[in-house]
Protein backbone atom coordinates (compact mmCIF):
# COMPACT_ATOMS: atom_id res chain seq x y z
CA UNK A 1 0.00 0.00 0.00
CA UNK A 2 3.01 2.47 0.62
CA UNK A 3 4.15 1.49 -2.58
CA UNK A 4 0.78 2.79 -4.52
CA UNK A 5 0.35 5.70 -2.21
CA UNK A 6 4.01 6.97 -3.03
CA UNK A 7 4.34 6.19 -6.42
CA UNK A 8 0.79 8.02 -6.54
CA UNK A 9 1.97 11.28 -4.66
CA UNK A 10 5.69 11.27 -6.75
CA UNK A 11 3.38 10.96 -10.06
CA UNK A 12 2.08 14.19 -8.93
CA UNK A 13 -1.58 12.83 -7.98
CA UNK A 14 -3.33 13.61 -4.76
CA UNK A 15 -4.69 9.72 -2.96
CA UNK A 16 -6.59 8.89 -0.28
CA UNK A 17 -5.98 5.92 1.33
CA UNK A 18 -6.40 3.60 4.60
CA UNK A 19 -2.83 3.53 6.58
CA UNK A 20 -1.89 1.29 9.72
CA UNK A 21 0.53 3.23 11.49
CA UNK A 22 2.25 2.62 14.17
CA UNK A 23 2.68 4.11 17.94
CA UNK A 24 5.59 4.22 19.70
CA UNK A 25 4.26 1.51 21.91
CA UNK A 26 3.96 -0.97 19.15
CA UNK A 27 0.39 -0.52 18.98
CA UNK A 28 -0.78 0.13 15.80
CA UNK A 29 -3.88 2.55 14.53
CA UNK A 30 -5.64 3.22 11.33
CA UNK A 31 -6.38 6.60 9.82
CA UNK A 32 -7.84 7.66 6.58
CA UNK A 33 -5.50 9.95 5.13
CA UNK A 34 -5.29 12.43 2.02
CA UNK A 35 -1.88 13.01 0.74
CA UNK A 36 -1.62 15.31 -1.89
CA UNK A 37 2.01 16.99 -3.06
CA UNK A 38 2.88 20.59 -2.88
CA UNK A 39 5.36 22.15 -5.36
CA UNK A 40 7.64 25.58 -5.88
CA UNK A 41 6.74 27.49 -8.35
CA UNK A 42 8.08 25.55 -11.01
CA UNK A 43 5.74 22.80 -10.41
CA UNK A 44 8.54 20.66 -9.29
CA UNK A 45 7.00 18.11 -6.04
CA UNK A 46 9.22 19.58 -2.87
CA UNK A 47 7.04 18.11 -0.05
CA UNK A 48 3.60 16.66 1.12
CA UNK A 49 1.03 17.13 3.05
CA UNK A 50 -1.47 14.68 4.50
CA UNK A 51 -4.93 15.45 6.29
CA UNK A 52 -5.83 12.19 8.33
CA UNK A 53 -9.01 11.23 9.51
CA UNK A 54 -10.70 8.78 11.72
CA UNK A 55 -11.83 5.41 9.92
CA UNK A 56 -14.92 4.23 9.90
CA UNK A 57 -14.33 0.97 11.82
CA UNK A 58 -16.96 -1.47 10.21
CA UNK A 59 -15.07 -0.34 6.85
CA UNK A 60 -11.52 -1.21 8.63
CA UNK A 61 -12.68 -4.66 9.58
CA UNK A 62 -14.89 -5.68 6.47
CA UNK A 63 -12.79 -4.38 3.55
CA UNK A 64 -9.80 -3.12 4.89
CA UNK A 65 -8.08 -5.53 6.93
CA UNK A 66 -8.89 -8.44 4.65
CA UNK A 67 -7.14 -6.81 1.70
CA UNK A 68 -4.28 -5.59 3.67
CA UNK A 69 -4.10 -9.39 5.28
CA UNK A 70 -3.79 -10.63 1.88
CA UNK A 71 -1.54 -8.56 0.44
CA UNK A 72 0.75 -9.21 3.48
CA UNK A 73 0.23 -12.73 2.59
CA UNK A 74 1.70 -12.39 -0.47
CA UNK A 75 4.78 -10.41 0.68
CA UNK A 76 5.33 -12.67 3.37
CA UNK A 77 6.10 -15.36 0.76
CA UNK A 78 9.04 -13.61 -0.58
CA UNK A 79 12.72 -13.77 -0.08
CA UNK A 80 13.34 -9.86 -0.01
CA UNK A 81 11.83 -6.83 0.50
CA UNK A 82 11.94 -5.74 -3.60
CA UNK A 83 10.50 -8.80 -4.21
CA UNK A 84 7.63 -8.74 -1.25
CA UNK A 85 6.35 -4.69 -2.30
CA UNK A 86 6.54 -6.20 -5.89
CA UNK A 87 4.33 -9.35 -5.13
CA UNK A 88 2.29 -6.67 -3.11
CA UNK A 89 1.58 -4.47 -5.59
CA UNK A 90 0.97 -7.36 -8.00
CA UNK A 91 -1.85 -8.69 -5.85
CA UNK A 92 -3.53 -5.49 -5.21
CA UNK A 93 -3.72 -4.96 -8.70
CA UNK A 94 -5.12 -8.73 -9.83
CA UNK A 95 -7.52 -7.82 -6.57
CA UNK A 96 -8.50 -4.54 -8.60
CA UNK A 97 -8.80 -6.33 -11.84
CA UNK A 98 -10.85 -9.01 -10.61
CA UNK A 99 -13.19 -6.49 -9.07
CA UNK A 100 -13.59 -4.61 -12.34
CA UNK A 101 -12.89 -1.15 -9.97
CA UNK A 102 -10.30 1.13 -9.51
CA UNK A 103 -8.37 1.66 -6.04
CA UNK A 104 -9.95 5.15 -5.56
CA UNK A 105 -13.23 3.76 -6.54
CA UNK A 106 -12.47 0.93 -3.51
CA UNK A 107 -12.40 3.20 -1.43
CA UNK A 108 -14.59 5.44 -1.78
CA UNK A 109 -17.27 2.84 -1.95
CA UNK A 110 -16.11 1.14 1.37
């Protein structure tokens, strides 16, 4: 998921997305978060900025976690971390494809 959401933001392209994070305690929490890019005044990306939000928590356990539990399923199988975001990605995407949707339309209708 880091993966799509940077390659999103470093294509120039604002995405909103569902992100575990973690605490300093080990705990971990969701948000919904907007990332968009800002640029200087040559257009050129020179930071970010993110608005998070509280998920909705029957989203987070009925579309959410599943997806992210596969996808880490996937990764899990690999032998390094290039090949684990790659096997990642490549899921999400077959999981998009098979859906006939979009990632933004995913979320937006969870």
């Amino acid at each position: 998921m880091f993966k799509l959401l940077w390659d999103t933001i470093f294509g120039g392209r604002e995405i909103f997305a569902y992100v575990k994070n973690m605490a300093k305690t080990g705990d971990y929490y969701w948000v919904f978060a907007h990332v968009t890019p800002s640029y200087d005044e040559n257009r050129n990306i020179i930071g970010f900025h993110s608005n998070r939000r509280v998920p909705n928590r029957a989203v987070i356990e009925t579309t959410i976690t599943p997806i992210y539990a596969a996808i880490l399923q996937q990764e899990m199988q690999q032998k390094n971390g290039k090949d684990a975001v790659a096997a990642g990605v490549d899921y999400l995407m077959q999981f998009l494809q098979a859906k006939n949707t979009t990632y933004d339309a995913l979320i937006f209708s969870a």
